[in-house]
C-alpha atoms as a PDB file:
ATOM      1  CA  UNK A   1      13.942  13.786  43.346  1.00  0.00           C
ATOM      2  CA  UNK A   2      10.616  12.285  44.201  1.00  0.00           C
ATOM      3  CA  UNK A   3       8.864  15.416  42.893  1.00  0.00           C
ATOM      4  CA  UNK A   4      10.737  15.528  39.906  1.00  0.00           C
ATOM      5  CA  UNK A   5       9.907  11.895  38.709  1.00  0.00           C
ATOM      6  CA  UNK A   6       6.065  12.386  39.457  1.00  0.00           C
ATOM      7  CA  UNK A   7       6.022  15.003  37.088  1.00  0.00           C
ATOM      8  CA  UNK A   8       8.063  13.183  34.690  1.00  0.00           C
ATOM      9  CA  UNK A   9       5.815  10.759  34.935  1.00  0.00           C
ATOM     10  CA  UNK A  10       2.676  12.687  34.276  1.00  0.00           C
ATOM     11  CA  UNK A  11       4.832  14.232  31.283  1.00  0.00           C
ATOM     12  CA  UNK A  12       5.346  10.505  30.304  1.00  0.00           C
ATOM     13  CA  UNK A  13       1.693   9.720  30.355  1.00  0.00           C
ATOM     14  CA  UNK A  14       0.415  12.522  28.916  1.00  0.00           C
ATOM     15  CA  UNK A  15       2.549  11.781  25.813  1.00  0.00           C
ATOM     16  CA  UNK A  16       1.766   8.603  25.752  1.00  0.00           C
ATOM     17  CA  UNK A  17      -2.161   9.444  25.774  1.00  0.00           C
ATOM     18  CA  UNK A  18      -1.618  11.441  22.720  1.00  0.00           C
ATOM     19  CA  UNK A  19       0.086   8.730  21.059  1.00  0.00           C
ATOM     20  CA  UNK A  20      -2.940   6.230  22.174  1.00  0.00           C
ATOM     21  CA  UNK A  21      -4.758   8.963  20.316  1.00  0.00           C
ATOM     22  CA  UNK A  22      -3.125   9.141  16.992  1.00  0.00           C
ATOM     23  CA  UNK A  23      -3.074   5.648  16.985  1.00  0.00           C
ATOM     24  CA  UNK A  24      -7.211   5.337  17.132  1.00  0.00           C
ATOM     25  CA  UNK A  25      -7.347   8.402  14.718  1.00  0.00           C
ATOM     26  CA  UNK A  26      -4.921   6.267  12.213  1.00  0.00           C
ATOM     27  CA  UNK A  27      -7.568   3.139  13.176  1.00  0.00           C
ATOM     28  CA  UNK A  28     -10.381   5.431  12.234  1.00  0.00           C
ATOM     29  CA  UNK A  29      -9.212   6.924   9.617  1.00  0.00           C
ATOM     30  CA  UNK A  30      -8.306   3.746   7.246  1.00  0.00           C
ATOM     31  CA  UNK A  31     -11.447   2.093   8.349  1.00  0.00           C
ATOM     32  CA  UNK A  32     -13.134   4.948   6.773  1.00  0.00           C
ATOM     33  CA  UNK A  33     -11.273   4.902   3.810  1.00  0.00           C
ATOM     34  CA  UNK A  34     -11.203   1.140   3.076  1.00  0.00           C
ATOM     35  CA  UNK A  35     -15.214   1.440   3.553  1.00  0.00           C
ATOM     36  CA  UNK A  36     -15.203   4.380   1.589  1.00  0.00           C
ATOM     37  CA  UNK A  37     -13.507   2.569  -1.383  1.00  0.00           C
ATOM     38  CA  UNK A  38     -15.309  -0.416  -1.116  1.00  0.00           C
ATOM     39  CA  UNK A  39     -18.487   2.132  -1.892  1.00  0.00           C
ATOM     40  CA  UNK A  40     -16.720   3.712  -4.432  1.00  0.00           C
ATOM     41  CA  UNK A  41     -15.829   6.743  -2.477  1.00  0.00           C
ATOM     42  CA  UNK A  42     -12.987   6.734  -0.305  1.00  0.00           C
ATOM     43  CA  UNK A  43     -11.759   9.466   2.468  1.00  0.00           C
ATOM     44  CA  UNK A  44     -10.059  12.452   0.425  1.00  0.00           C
ATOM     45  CA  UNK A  45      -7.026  12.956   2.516  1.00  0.00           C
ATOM     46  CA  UNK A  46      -6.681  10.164   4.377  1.00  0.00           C
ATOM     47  CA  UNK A  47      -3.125   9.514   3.322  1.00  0.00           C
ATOM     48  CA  UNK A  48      -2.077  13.434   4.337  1.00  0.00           C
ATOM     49  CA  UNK A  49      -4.082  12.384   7.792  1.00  0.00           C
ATOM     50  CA  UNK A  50      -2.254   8.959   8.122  1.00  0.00           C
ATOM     51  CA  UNK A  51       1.192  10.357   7.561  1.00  0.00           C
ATOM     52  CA  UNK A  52       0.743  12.823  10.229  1.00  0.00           C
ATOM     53  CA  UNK A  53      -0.942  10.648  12.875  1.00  0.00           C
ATOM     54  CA  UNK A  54       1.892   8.415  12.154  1.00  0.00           C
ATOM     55  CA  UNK A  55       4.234  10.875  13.098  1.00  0.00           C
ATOM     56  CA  UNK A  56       2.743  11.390  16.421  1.00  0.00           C
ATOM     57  CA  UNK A  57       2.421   7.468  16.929  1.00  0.00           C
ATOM     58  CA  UNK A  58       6.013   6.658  16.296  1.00  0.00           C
ATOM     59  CA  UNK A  59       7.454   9.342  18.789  1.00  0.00           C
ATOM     60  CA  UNK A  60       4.675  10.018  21.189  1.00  0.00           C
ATOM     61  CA  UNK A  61       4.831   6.877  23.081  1.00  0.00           C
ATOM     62  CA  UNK A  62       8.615   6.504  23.535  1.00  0.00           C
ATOM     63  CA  UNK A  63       9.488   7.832  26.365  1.00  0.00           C
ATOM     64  CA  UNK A  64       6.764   5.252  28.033  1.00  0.00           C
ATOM     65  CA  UNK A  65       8.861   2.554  26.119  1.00  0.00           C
ATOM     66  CA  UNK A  66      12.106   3.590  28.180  1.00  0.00           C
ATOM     67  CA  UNK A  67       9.774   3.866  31.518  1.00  0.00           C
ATOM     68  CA  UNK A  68       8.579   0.588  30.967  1.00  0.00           C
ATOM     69  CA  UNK A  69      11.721  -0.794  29.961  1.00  0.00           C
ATOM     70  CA  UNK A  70      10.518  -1.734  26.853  1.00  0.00           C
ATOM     71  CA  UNK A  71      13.040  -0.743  24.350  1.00  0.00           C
ATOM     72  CA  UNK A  72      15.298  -3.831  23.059  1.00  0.00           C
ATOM     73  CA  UNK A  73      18.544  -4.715  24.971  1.00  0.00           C
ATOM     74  CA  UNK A  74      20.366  -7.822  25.042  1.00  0.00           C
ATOM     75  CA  UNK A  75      21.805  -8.980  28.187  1.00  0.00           C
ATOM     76  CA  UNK A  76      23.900 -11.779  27.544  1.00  0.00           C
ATOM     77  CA  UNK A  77      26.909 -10.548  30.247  1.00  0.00           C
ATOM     78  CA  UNK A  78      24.525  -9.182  32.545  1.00  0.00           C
ATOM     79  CA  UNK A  79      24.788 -11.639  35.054  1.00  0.00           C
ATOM     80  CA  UNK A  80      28.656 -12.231  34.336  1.00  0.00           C
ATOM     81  CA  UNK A  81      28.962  -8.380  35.227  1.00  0.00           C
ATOM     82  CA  UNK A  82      28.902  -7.439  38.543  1.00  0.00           C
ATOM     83  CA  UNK A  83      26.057  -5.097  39.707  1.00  0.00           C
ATOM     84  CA  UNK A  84      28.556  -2.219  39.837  1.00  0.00           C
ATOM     85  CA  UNK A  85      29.224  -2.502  36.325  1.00  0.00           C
ATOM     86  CA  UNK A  86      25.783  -3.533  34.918  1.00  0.00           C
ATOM     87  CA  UNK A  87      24.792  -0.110  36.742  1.00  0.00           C
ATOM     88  CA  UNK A  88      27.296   1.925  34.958  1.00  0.00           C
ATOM     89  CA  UNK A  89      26.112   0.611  32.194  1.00  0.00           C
ATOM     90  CA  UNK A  90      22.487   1.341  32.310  1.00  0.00           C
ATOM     91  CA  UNK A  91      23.759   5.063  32.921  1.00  0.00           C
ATOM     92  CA  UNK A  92      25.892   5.109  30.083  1.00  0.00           C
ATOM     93  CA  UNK A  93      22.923   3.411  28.000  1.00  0.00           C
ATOM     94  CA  UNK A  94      20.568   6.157  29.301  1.00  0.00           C
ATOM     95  CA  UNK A  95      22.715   9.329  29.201  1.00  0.00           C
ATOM     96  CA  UNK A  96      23.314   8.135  25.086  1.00  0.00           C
ATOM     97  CA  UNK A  97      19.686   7.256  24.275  1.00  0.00           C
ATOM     98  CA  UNK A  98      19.450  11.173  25.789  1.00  0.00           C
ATOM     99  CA  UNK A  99      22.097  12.480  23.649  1.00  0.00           C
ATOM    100  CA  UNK A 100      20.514  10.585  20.961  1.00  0.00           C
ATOM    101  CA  UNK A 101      16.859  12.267  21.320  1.00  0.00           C
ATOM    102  CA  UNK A 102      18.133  15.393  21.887  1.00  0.00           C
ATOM    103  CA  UNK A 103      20.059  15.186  18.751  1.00  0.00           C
ATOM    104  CA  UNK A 104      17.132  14.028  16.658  1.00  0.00           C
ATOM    105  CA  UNK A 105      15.381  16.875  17.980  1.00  0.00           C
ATOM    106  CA  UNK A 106      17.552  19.623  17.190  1.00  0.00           C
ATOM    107  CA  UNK A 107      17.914  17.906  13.443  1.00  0.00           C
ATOM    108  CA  UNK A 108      14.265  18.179  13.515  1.00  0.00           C
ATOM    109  CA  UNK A 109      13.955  21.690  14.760  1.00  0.00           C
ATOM    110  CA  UNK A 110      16.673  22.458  11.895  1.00  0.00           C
ATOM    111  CA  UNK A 111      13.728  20.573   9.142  1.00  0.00           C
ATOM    112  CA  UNK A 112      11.173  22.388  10.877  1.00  0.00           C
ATOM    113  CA  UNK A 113      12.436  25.807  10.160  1.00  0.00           C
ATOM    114  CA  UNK A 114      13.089  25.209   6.784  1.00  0.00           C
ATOM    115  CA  UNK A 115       9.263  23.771   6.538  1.00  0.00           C
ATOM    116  CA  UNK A 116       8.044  26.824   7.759  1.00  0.00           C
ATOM    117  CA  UNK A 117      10.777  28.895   5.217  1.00  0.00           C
ATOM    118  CA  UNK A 118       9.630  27.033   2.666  1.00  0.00           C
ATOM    119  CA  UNK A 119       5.699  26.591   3.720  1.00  0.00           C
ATOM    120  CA  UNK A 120       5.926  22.994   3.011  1.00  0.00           C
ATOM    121  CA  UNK A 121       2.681  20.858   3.977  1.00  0.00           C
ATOM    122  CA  UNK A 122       1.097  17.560   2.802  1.00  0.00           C
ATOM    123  CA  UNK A 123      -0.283  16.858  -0.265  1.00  0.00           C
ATOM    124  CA  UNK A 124      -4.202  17.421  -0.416  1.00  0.00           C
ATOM    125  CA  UNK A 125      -5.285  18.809   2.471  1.00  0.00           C
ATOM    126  CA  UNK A 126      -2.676  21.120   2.817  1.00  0.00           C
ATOM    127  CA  UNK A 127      -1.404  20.781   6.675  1.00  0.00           C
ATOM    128  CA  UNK A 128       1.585  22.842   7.633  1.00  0.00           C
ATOM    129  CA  UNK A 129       4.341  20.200   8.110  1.00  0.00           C
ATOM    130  CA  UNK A 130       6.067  22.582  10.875  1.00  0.00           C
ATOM    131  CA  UNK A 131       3.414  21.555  13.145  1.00  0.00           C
ATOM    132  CA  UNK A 132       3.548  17.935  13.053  1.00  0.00           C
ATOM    133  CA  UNK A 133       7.551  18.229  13.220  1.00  0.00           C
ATOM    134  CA  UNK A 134       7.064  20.333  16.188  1.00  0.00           C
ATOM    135  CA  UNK A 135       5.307  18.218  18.056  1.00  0.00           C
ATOM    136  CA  UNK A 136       7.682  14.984  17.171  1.00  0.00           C
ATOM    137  CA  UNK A 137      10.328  17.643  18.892  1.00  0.00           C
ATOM    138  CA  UNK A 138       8.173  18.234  21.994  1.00  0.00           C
ATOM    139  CA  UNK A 139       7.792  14.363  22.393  1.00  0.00           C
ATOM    140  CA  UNK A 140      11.594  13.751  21.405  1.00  0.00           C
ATOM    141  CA  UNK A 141      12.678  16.307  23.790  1.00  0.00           C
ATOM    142  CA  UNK A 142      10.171  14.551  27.119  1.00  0.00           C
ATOM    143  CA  UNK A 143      12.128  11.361  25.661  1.00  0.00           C
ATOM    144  CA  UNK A 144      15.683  12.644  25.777  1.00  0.00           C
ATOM    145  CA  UNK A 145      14.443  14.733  29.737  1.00  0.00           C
ATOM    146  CA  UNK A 146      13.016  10.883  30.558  1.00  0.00           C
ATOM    147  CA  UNK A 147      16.478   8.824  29.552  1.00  0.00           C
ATOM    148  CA  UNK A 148      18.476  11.755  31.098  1.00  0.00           C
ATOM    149  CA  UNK A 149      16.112  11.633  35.148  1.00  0.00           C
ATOM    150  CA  UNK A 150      16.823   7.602  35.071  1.00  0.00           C
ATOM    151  CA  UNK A 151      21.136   7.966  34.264  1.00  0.00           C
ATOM    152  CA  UNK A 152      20.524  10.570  37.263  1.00  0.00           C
ATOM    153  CA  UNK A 153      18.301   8.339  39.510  1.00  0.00           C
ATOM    154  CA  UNK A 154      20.401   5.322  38.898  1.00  0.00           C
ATOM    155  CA  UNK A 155      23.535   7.545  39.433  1.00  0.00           C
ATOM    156  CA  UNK A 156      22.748   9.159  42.755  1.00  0.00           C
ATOM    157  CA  UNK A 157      20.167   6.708  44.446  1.00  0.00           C
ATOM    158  CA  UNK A 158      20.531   3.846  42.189  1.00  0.00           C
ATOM    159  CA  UNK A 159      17.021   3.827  41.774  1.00  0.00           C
ATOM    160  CA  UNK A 160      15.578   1.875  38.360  1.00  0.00           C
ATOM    161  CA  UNK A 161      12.201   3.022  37.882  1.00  0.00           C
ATOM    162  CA  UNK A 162      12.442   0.223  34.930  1.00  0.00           C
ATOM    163  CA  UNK A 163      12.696  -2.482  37.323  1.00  0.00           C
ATOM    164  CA  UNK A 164       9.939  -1.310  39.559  1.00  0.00           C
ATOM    165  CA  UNK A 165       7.439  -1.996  36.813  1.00  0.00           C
ATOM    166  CA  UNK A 166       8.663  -5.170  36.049  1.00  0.00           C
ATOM    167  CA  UNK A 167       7.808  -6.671  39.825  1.00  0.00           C
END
């Protein structure tokens, strides 16, 4: 099990270097373009470079998020519930965020195909939307494999990698 969270992890961090990435591109980008406009000549497809980067930004970094424990939860009960309980439902909370992912994905593989049908791509510069879509599946799907190893860890050693960061 050991094994299979260090390479998780790496998976994890890898994603979430792209992510870092597309973030400074997005930076770079609309500092070029407000500088650009402010000299009367701003970046020609910076919106088509935005949009794309975005996509990477938003999806690239969650599966940190979960490691971290930084997605939003509310634990009003939590120390009503006894640990038994608040365990289960951490599990049950992991195993849907999973299903969830996984189900984003596959709506986005089902997008994808008709981008590449259809040989949709942005605006101006013309990028094949298939690829960005692909890779917000990729991430998605080291999301969904990330939720799914902590509902197993928690279930069979009751291991919370989420609370190990924390201390």
């Amino acid at each position: 099990m050991e094994r299979i969270r260090t390479l998780a992890d790496r998976l994890i961090g890898l994603s979430a270097a792209l992510g870092a990435t597309a973030l400074i591109v997005v930076v770079v980008v609309i500092l070029i373009d407000v500088v650009g406009r402010a000299l009367g000549s701003p970046l020609y497809g910076s919106q088509d470079i935005t949009t794309m980067a975005t996509v990477i930004l938003v999806f690239a970094p969650m599966a940190l998020c979960d490691r971290l424990g930084g997605h939003i939860s509310v634990d009003l009960f939590e120390r009503y519930f006894p640990a038994s309980m608040n365990r289960a439902i951490d599990i049950t909370v992991a195993l849907s965020g999973a299903v969830i992912f996984a189900a984003l994905a596959w709506a986005t593989w089902d997008s994808a195909k008709l981008s590449v049908m259809l040989n949709l791509s942005t605006n101006l510069l013309y990028l094949p939307k298939a690829y960005f879509q692909w890779a917000a599946i990729g991430f998605m799907g080291v999301a969904a494999m990330g939720l799914a190893l902590r509902a197993l860890e928690l279930a069979v050693t009751g291991r919370d990698v989420r609370a190990e960061q924390q201390s």
